[in-house]
N, C-alpha and C. Protein backbone atom coordinates (compact mmCIF):
# COMPACT_ATOMS: atom_id res chain seq x y z
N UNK A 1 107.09 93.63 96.07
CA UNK A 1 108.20 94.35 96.68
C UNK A 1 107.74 95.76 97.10
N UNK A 2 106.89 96.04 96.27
CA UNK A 2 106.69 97.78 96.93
C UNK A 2 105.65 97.82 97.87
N UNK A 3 104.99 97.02 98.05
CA UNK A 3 103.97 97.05 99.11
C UNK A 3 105.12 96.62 100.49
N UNK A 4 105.72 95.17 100.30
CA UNK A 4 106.48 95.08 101.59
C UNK A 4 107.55 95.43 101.64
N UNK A 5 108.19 97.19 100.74
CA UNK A 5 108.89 97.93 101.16
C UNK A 5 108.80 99.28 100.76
N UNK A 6 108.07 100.20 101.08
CA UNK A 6 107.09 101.30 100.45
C UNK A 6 108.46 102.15 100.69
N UNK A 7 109.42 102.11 101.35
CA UNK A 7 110.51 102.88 101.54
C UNK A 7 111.49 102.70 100.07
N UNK A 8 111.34 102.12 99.64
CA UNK A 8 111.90 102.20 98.22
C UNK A 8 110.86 103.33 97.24
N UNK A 9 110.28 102.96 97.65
CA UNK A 9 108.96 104.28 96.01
C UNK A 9 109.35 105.09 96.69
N UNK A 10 109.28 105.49 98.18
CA UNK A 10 109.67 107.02 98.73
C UNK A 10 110.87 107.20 98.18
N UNK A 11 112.41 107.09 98.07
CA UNK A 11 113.38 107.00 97.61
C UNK A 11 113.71 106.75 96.83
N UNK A 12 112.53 106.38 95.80
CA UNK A 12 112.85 106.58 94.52
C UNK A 12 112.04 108.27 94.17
N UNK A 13 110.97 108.24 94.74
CA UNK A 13 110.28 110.01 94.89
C UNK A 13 111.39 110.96 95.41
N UNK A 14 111.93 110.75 96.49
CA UNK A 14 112.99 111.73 97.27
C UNK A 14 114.27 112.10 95.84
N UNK A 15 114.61 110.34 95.42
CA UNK A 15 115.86 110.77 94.21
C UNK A 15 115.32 111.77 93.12
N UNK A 16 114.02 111.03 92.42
CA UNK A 16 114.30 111.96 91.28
C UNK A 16 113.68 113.61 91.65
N UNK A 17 113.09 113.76 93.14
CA UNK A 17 112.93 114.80 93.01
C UNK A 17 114.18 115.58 93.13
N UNK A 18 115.22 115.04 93.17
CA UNK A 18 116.21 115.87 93.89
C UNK A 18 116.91 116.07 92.31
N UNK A 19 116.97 115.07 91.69
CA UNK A 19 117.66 115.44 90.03
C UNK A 19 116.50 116.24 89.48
N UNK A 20 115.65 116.38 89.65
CA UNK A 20 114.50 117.43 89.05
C UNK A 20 115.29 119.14 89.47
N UNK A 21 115.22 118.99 90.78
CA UNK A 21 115.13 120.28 91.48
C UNK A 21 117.04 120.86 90.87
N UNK A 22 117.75 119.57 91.19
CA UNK A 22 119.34 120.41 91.05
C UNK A 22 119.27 120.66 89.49
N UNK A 23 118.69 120.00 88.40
CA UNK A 23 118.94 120.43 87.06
C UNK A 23 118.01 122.00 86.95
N UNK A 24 117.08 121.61 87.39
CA UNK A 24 115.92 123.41 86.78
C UNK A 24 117.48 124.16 88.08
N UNK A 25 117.69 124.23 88.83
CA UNK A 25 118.78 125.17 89.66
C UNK A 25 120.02 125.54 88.38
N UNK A 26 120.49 124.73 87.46
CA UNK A 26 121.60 124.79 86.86
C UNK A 26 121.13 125.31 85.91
N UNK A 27 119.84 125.79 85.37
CA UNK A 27 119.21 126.13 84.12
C UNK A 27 119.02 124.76 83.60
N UNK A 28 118.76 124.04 83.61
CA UNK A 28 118.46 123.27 82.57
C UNK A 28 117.28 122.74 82.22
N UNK A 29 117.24 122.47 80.85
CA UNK A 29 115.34 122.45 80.12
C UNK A 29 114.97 120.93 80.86
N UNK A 30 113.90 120.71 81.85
CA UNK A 30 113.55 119.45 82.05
C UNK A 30 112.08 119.72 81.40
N UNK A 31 111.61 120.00 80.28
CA UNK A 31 110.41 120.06 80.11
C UNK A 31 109.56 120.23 80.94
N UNK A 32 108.41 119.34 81.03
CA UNK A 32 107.32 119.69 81.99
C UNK A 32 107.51 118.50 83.08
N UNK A 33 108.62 117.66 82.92
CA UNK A 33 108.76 116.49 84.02
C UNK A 33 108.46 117.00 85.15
N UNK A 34 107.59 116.08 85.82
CA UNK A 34 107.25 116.08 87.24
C UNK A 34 106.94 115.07 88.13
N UNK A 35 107.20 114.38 89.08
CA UNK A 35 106.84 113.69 89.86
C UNK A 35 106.90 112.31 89.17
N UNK A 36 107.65 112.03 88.37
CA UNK A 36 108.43 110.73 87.65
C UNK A 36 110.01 110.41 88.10
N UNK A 37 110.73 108.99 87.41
CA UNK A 37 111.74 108.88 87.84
C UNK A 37 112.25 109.40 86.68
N UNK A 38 111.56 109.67 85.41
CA UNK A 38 111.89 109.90 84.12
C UNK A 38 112.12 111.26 83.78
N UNK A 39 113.28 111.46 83.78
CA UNK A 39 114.02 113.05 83.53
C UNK A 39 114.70 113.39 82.07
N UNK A 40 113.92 114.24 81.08
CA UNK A 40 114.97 114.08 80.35
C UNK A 40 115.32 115.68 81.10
N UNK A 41 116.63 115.93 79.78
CA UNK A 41 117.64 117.33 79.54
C UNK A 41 117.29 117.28 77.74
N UNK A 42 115.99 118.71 77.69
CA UNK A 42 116.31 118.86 76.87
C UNK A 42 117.15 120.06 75.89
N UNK A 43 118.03 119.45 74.89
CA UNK A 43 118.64 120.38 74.78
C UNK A 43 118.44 120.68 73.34
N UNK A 44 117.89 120.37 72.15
CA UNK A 44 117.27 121.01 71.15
C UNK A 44 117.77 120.96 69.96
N UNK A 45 118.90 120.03 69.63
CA UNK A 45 119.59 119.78 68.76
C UNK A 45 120.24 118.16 68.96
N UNK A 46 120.32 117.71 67.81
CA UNK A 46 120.03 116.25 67.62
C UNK A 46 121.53 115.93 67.79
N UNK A 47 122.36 116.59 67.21
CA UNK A 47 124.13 116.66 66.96
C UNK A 47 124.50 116.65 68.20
N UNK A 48 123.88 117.98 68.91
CA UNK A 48 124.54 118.29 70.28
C UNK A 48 124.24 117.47 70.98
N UNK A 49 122.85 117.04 70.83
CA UNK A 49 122.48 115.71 71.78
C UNK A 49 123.55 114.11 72.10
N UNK A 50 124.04 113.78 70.89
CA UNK A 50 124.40 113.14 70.72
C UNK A 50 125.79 113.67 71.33
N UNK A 51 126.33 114.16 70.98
CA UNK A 51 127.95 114.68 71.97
C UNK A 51 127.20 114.59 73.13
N UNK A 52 126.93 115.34 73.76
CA UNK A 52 126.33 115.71 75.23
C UNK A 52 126.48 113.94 76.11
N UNK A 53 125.49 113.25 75.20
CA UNK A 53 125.32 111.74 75.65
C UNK A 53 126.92 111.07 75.71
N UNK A 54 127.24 111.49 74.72
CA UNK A 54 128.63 110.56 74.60
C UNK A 54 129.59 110.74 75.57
N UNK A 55 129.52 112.29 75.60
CA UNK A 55 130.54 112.91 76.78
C UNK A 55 129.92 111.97 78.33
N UNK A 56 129.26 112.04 78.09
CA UNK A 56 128.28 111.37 79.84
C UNK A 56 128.79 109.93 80.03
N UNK A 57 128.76 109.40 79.00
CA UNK A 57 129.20 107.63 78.79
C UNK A 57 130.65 107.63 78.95
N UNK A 58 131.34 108.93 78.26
CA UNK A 58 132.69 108.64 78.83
C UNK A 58 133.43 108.88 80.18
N UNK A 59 132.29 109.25 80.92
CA UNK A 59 132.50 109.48 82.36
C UNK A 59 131.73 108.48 83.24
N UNK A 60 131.26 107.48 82.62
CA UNK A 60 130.89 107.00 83.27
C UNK A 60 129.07 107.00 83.69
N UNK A 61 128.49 107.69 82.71
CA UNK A 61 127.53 108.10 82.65
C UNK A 61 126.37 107.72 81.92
N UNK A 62 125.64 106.12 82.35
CA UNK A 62 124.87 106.20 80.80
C UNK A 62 123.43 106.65 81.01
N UNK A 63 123.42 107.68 79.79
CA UNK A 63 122.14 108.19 79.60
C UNK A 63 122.04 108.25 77.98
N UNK A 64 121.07 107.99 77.53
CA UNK A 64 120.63 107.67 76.03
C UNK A 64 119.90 109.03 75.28
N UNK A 65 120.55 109.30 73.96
CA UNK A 65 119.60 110.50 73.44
C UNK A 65 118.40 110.27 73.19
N UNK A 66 117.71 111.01 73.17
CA UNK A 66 116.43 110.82 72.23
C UNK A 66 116.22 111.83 70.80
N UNK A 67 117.02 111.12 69.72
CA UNK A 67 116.79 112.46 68.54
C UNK A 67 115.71 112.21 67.57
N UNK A 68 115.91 113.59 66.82
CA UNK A 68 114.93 113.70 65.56
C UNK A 68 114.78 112.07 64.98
N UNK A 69 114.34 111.39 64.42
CA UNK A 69 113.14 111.72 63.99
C UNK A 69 111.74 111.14 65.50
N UNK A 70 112.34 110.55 66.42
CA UNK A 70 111.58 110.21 67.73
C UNK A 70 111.31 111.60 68.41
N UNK A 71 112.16 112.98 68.00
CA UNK A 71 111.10 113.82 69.29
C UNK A 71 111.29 115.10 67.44
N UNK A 72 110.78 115.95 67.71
CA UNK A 72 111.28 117.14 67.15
C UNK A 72 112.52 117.56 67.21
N UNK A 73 112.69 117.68 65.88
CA UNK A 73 114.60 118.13 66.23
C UNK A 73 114.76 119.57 67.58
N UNK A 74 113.83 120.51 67.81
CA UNK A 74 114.05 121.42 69.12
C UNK A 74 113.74 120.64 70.13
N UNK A 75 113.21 119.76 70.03
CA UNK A 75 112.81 118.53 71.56
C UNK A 75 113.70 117.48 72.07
N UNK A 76 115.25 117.68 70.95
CA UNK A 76 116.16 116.49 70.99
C UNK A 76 116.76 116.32 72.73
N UNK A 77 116.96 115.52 73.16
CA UNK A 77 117.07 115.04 74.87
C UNK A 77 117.65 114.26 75.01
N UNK A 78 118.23 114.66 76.25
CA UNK A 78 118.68 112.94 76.97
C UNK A 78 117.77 112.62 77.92
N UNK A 79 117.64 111.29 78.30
CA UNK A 79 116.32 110.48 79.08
C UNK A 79 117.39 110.18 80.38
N UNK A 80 117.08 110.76 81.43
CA UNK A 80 117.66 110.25 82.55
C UNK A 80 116.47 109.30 82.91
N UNK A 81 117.08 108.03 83.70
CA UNK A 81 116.37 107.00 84.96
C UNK A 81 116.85 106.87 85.63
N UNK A 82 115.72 107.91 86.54
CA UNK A 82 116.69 107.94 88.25
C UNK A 82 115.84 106.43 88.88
N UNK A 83 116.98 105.99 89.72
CA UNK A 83 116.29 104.62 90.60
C UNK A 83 117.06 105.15 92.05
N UNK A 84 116.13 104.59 93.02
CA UNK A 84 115.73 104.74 94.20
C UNK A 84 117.53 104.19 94.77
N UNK A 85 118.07 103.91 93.98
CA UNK A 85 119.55 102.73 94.23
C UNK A 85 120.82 104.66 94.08
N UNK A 86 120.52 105.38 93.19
CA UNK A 86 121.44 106.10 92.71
C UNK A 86 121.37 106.95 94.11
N UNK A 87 122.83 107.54 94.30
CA UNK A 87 122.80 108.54 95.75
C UNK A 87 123.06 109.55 95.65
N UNK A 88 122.54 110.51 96.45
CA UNK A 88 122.76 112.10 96.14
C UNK A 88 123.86 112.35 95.19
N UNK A 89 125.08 111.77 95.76
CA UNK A 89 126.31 111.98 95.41
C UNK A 89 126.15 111.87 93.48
N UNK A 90 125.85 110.85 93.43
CA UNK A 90 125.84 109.86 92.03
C UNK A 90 124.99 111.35 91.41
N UNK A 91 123.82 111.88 92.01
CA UNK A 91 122.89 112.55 91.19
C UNK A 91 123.31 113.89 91.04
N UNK A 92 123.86 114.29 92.08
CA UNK A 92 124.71 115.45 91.70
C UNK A 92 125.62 115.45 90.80
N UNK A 93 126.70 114.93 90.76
CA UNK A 93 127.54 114.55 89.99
C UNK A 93 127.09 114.65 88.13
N UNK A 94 126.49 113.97 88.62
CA UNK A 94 125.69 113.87 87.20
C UNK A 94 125.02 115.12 86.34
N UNK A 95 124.28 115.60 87.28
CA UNK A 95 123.74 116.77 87.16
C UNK A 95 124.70 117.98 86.63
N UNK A 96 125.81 118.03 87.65
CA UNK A 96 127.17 118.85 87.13
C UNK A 96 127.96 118.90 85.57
N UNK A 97 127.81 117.08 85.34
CA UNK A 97 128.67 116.96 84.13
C UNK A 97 127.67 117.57 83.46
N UNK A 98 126.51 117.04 83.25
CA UNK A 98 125.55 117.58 82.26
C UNK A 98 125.70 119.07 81.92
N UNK A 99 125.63 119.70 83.26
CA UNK A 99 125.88 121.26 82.89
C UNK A 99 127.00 121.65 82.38
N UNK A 100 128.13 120.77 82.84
CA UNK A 100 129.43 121.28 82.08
C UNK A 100 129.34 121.08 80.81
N UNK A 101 128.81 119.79 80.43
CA UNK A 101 129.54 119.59 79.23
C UNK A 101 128.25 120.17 78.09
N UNK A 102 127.16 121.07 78.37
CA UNK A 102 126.21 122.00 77.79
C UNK A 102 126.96 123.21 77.73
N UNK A 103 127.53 123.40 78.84
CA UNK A 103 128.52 124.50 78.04
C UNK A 103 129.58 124.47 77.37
N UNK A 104 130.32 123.61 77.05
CA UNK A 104 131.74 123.88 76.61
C UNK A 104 131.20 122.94 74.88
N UNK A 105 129.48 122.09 74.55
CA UNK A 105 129.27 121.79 73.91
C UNK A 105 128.32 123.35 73.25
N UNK A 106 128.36 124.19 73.67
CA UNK A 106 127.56 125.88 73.69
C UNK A 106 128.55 126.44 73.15
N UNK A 107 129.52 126.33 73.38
CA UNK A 107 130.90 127.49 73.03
C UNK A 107 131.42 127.02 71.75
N UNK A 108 131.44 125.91 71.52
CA UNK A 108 131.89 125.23 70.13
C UNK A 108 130.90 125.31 69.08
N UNK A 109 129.78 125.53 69.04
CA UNK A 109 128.37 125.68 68.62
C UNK A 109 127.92 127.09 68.32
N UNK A 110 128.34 127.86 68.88
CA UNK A 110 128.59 129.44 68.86
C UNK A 110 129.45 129.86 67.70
């Protein structure tokens, strides 16, 4: 399939660069991700992680934590997989809740 449709790997390159670029714009920790479809958000706490994820699923959103004891509890994340199928729209969107719900999961945490 990717040889007799190389326009899919480009668009899957074009998507996740574009969830790369709008999350580092919103502040957010993408580690050292680069030039993968594999994005996490990390956010550094295993608790918060876990809200953060949940809040995402209840919108419609699935993205999976990754906690202590699999990363360092300051390395705790969510694993985005962007595919060449998801559309600006979808990735923005996404991108947004994430930021929202880092803050209003920031203010309760405070």
């Amino acid at each position: 399939v990717m040889k007799r449709e190389p326009e899919r790997v480009e668009r899957l390159h074009a998507q996740s660069a574009l969830f790369l670029r709008l999350a580092k714009a919103r502040g957010l920790d993408t580690g050292f991700s680069a030039g993968t479809p594999i994005v996490p958000i990390i956010i550094g706490d295993s608790e918060r992680t876990i809200e953060v994820s949940h809040g995402l699923y209840e919108q419609g959103i699935n993205a999976l934590p990754i906690v202590h004891p699999a990363v360092e509890e300051e390395r705790a994340r969510i694993r985005f997989f962007v595919t060449a199928s998801h559309s600006d729209a979808q990735i923005r969107h996404t991108v947004d809740r994430v930021a929202a719900l880092l803050k209003r999961t920031q203010k309760r945490a405070a």
